[in-house]
N, C-alpha and C. Protein backbone atom coordinates (compact mmCIF):
# COMPACT_ATOMS: atom_id res chain seq x y z
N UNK A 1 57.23 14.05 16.19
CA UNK A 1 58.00 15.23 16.51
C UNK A 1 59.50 14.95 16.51
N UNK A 2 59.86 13.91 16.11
CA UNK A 2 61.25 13.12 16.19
C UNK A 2 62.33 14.51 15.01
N UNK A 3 61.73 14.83 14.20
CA UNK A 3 62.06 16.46 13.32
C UNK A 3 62.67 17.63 13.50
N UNK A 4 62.04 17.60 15.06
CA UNK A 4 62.16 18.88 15.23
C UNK A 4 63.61 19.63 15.70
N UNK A 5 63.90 20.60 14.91
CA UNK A 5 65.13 20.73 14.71
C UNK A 5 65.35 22.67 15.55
N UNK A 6 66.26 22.17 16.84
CA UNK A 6 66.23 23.55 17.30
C UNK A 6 67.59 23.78 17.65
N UNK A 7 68.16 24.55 17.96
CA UNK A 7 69.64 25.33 18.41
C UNK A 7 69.76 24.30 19.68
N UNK A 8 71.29 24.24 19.29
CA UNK A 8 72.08 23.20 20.62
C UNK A 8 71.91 24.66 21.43
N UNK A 9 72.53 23.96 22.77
CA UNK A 9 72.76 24.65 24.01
C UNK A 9 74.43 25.40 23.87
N UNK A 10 74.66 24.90 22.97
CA UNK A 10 76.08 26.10 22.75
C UNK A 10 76.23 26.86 21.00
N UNK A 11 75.10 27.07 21.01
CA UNK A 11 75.11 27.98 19.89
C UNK A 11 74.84 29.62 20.42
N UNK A 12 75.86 30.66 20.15
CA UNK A 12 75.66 31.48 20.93
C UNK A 12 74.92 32.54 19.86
N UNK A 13 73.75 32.82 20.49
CA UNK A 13 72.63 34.13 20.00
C UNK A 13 71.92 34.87 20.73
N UNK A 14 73.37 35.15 22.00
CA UNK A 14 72.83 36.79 22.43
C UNK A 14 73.22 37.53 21.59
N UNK A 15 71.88 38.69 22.14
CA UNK A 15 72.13 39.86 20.61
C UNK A 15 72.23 40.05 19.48
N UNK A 16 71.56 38.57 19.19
CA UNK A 16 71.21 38.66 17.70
C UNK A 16 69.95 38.62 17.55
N UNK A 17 69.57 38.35 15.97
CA UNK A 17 68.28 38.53 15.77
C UNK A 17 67.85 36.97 14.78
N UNK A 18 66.60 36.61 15.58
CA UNK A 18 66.60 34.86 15.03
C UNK A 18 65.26 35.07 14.49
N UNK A 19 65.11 34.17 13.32
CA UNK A 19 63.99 34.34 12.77
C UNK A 19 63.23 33.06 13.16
N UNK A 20 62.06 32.32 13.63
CA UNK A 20 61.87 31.38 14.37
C UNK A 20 60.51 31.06 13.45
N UNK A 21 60.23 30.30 12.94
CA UNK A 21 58.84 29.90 12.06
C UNK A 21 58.76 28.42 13.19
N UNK A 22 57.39 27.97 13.39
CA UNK A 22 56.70 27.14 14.19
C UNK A 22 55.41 26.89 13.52
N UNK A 23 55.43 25.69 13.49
CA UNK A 23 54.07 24.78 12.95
C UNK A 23 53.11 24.93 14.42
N UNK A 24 52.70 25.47 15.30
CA UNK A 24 51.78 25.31 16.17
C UNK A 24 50.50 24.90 16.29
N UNK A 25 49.95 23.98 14.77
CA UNK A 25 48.38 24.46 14.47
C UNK A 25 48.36 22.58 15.30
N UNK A 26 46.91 23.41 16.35
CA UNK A 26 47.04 22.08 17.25
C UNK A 26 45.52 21.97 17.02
N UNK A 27 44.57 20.75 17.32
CA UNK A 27 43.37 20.08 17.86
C UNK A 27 42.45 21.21 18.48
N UNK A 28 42.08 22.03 17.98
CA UNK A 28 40.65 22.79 19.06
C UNK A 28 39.53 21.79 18.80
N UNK A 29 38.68 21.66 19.85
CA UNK A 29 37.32 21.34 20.18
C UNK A 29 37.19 22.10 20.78
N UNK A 30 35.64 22.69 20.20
CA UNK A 30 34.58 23.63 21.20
C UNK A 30 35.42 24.71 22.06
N UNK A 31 36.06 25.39 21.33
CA UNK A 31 37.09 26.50 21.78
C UNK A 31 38.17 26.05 22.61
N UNK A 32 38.15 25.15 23.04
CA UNK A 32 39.50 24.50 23.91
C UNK A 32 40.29 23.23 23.03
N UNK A 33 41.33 23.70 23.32
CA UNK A 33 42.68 22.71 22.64
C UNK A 33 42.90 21.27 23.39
N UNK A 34 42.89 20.59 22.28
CA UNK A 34 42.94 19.61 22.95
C UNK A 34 44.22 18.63 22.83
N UNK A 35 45.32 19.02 22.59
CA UNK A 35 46.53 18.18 22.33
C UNK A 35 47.19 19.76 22.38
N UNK A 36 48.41 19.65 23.38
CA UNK A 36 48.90 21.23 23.35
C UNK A 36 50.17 20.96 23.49
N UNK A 37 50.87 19.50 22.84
CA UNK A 37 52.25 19.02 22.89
C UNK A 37 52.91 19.60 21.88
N UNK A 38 52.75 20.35 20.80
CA UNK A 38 53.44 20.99 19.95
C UNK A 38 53.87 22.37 21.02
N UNK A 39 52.68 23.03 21.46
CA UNK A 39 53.32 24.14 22.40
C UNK A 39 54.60 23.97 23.29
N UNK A 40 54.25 22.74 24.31
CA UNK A 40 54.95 22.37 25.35
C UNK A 40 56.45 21.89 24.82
N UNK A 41 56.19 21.76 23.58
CA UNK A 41 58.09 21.30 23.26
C UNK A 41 58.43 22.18 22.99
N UNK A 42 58.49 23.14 22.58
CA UNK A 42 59.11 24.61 21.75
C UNK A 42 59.03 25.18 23.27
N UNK A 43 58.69 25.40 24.36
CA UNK A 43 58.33 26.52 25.64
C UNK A 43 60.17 26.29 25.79
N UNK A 44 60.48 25.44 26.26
CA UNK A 44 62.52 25.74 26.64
C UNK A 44 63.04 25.81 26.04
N UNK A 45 62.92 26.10 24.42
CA UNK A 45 63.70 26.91 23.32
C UNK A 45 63.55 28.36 23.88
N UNK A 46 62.19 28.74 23.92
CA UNK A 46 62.42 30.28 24.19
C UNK A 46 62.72 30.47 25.86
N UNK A 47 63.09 29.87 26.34
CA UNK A 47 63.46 30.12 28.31
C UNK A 47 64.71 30.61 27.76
């Protein structure tokens, strides 16, 4: 995940409009996910 490339903390985009593409495709077993670290890094981009 060393890649992953997101907006500094002083890039300003209130009131704009961002187009956001995300690789999220994670590990299911037996209907439950089982590696959910792709989710958990992207969650304080969108806070």
């Amino acid at each position: 995940m060393s890649d992953l490339k997101i907006f500094s903390d002083t890039t300003q985009i209130d009131n704009k409009r961002v187009i956001v593409r995300l690789d999220l495709n994670v590990p299911i077993k037996n209907f439950k996910i089982e590696d959910d670290t792709r989710i958990r890094v992207v969650i304080p981009f969108f806070k």
